[in-house]
Protein backbone atom coordinates (compact mmCIF):
# COMPACT_ATOMS: atom_id res chain seq x y z
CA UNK A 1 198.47 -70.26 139.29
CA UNK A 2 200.88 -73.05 139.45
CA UNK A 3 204.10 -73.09 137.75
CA UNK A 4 207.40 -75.03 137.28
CA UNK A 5 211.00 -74.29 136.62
CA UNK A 6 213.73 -76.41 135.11
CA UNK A 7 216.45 -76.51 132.83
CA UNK A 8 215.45 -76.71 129.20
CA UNK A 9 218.92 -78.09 127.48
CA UNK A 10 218.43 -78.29 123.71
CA UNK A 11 214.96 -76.26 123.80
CA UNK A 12 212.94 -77.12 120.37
CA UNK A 13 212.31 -74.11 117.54
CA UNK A 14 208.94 -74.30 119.30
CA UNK A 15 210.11 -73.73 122.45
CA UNK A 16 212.86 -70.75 120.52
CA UNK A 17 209.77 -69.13 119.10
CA UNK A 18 207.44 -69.01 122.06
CA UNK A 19 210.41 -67.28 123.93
CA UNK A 20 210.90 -64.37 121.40
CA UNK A 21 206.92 -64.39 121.40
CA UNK A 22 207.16 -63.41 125.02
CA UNK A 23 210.53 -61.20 125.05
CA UNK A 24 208.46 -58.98 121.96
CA UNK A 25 205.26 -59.07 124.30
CA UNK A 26 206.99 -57.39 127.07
CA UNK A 27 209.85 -55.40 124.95
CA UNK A 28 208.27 -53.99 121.95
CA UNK A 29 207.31 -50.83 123.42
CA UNK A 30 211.06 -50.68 125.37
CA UNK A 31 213.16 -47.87 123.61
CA UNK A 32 216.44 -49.94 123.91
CA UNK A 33 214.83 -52.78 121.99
CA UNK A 34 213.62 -50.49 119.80
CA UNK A 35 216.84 -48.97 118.98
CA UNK A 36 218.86 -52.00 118.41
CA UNK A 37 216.33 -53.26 115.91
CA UNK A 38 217.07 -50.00 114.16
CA UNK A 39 213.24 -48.40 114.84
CA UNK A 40 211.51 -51.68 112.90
CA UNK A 41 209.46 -53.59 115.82
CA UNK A 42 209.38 -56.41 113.68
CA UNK A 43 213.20 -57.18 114.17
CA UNK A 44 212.33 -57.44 117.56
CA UNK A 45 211.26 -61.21 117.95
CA UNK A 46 214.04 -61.56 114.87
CA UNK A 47 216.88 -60.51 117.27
CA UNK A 48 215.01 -62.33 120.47
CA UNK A 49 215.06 -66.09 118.32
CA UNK A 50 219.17 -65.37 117.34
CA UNK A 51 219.82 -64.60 120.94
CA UNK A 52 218.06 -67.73 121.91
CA UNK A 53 219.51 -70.05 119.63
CA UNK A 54 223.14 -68.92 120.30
CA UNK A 55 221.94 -68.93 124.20
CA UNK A 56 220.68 -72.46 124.30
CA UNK A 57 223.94 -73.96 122.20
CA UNK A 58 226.43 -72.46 124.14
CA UNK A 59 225.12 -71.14 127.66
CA UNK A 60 221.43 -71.59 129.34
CA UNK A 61 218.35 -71.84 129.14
CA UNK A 62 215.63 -72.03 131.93
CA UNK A 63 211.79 -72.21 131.52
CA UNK A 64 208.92 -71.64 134.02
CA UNK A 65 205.84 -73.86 132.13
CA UNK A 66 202.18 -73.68 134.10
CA UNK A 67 199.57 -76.47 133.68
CA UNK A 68 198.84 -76.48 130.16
CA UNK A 69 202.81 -76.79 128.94
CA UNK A 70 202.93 -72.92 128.42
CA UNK A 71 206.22 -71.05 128.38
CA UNK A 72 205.21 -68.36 130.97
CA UNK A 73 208.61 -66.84 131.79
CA UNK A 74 212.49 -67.58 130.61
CA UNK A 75 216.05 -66.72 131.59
CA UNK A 76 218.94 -67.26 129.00
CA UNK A 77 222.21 -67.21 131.40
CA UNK A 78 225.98 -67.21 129.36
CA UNK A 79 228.32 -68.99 131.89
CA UNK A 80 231.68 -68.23 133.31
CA UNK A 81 233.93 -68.16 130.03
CA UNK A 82 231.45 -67.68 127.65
CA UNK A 83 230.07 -64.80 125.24
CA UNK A 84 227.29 -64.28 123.17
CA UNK A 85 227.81 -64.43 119.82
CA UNK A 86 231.55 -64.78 120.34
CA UNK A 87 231.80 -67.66 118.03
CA UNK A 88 230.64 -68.46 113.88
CA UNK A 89 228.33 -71.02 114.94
CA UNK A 90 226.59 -68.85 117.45
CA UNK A 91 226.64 -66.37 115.04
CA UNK A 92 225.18 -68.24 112.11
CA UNK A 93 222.01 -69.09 114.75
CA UNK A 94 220.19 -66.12 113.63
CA UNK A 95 222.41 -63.41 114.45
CA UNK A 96 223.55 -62.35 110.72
CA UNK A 97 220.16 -63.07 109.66
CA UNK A 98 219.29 -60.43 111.55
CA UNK A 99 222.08 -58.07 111.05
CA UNK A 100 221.33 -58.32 107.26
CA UNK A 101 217.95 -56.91 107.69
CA UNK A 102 218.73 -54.09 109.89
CA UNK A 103 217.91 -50.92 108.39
CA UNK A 104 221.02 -49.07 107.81
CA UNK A 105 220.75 -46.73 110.39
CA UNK A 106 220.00 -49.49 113.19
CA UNK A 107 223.43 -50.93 111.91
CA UNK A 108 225.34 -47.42 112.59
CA UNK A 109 223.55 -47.13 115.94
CA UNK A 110 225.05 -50.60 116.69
CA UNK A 111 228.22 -50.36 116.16
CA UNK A 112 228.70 -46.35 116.31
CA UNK A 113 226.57 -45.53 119.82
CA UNK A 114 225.70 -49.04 121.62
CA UNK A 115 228.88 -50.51 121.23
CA UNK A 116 230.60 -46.80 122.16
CA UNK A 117 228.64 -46.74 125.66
CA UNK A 118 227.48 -50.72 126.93
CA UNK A 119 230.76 -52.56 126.84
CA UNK A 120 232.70 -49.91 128.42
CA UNK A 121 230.09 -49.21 131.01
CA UNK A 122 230.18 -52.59 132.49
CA UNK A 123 233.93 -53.22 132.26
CA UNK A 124 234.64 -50.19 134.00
CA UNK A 125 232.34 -51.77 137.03
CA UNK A 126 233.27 -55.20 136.10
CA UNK A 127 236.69 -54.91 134.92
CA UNK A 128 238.01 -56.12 131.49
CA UNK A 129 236.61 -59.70 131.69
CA UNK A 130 234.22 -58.94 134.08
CA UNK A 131 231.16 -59.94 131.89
CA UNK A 132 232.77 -63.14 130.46
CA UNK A 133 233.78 -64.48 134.70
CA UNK A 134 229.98 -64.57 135.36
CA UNK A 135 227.03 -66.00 135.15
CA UNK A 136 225.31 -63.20 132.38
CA UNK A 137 222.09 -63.12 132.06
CA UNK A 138 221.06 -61.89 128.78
CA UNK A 139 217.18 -62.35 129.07
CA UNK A 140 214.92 -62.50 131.89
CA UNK A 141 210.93 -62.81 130.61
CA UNK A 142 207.87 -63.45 132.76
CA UNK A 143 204.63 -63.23 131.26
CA UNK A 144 202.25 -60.29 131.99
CA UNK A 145 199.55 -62.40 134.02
CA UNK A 146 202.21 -64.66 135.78
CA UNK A 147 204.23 -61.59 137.40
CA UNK A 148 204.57 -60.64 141.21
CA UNK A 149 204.45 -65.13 141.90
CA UNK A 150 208.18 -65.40 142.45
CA UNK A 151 209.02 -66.90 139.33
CA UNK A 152 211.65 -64.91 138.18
CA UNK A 153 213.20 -65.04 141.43
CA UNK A 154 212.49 -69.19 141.13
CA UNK A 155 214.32 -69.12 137.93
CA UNK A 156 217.08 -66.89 138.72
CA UNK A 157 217.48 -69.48 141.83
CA UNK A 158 218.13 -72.37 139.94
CA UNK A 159 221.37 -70.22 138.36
CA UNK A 160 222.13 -68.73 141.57
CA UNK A 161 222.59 -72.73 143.39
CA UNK A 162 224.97 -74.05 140.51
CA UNK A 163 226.97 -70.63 140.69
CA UNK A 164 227.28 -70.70 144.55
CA UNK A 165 229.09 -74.14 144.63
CA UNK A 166 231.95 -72.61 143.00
CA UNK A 167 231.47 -69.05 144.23
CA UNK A 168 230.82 -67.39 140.88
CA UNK A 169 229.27 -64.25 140.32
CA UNK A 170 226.03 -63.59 138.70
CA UNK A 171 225.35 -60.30 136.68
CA UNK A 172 222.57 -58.60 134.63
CA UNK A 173 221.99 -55.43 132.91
CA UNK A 174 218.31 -54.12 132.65
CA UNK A 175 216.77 -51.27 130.33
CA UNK A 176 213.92 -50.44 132.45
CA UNK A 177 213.85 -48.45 135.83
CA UNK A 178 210.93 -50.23 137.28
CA UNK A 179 213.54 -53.76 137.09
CA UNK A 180 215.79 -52.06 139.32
CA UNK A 181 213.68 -53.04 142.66
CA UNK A 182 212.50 -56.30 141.18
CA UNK A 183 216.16 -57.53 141.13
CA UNK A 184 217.20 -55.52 144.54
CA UNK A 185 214.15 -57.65 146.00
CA UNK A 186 215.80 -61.12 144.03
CA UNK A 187 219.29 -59.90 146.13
CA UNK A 188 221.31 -58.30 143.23
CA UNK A 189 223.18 -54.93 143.67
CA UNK A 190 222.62 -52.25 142.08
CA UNK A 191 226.24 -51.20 140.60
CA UNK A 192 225.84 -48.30 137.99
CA UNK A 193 223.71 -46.83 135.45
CA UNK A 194 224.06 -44.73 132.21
CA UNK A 195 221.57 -43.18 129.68
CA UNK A 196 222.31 -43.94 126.27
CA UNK A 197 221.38 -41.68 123.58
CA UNK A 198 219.49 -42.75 120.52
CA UNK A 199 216.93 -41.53 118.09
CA UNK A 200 214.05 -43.67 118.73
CA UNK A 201 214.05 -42.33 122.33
CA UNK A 202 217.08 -42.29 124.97
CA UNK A 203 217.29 -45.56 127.46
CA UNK A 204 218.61 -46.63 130.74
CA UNK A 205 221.20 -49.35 130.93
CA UNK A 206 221.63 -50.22 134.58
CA UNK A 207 224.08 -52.84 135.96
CA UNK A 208 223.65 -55.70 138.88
CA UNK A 209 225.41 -58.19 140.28
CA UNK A 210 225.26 -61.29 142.74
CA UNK A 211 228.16 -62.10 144.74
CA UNK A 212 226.70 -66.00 145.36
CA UNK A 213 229.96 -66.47 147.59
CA UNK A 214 228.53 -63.89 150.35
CA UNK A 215 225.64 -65.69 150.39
């Protein structure tokens, strides 16, 4: 199966859509998904498309397409001095779309138990501005029948080349223990993980990094 990777700057709704397709292909069974779309699968690809759209205006986007022009695999990267949703515009993207249909108990798990454990867990590896002085990857996607070919490691690349000329960092955090040996493999470390409660099942948030400048 051959493949390509590139940049994607100013992906289409087409292109937005196909993405979250994927990301709720591979996610909607994942308990941390789950939980921050309050227990209602169908938020999933909602909250996938917001991330996307405030992704591709102000950080990232990278697509591996095979023959046909299919989307088979995705990363969305924030750079060095940005944040997701950090900004209206971002924000009005999808993001409050989305927050407006969360069931009321998905928006008290938000802001009562994820935003209690995830931010403090990676600035107390990362430091304070940690996250926001690398390359973050928010989204990493390869499609079922297109995994083990190296294309998230092709993808990842592409980041890794543009953050090594200036020596920048790249980091990641992942919500499944079989990802933590698929990104060892790509040459991240492993820094830290936490379990983090919640009623639709308790998840693992685990925490890598690539130090481009050793490399």
């Amino acid at each position: 199966m051959s493949y390509t990777v590139q940049q994607v700057e100013n992906p289409s709704e087409d292109q937005i859509i196909a993405s979250a397709n994927l990301f709720y292909d591979l996610m909607h069974e994942d308990k941390a998904a789950l939980s921050l779309s309050g227990g209602d699968k169908t938020l999933i690809k909602v909250q996938a498309a917001a991330l996307l759209r405030a992704g591709a205006l102000a950080g990232e986007y990278y697509a591996a397409t095979n023959g046909e022009g299919e989307i088979v695999g995705f990363t969305m990267w924030m750079p060095p001095g940005q944040d997701m949703f950090s900004t209206e515009e971002q924000r009005n993207l999808g993001f409050y779309d989305f927050m407006a249909r969360l069931p009321e108990e998905g928006k008290e798990y938000f802001k009562t138990t994820y935003l209690a454990h995830f931010p403090g867990f990676v600035s107390g590896i990362l430091g304070p501005t940690g996250k926001v002085d690398s390359w973050w990857m928010h989204m990493c996607m390869v499609r079922s029948d297109y995994q083990r070919k190296g294309i998230a490691k092709a993808l990842i690349n592409l980041v890794r080349e543009k953050a090594k000329k200036s020596g920048e960092t790249l980091a990641c955090g992942a919500t499944d223990d079989s990802n933590v040996p698929v990104y060892k493999a790509i040459g991240f470390s492993h820094r830290g993980q936490i379990v983090i409660p919640s009623p639709w099942g308790d998840w693992p948030a685990h925490l890598f990094t690539l130090d481009t400048s050793k490399i």
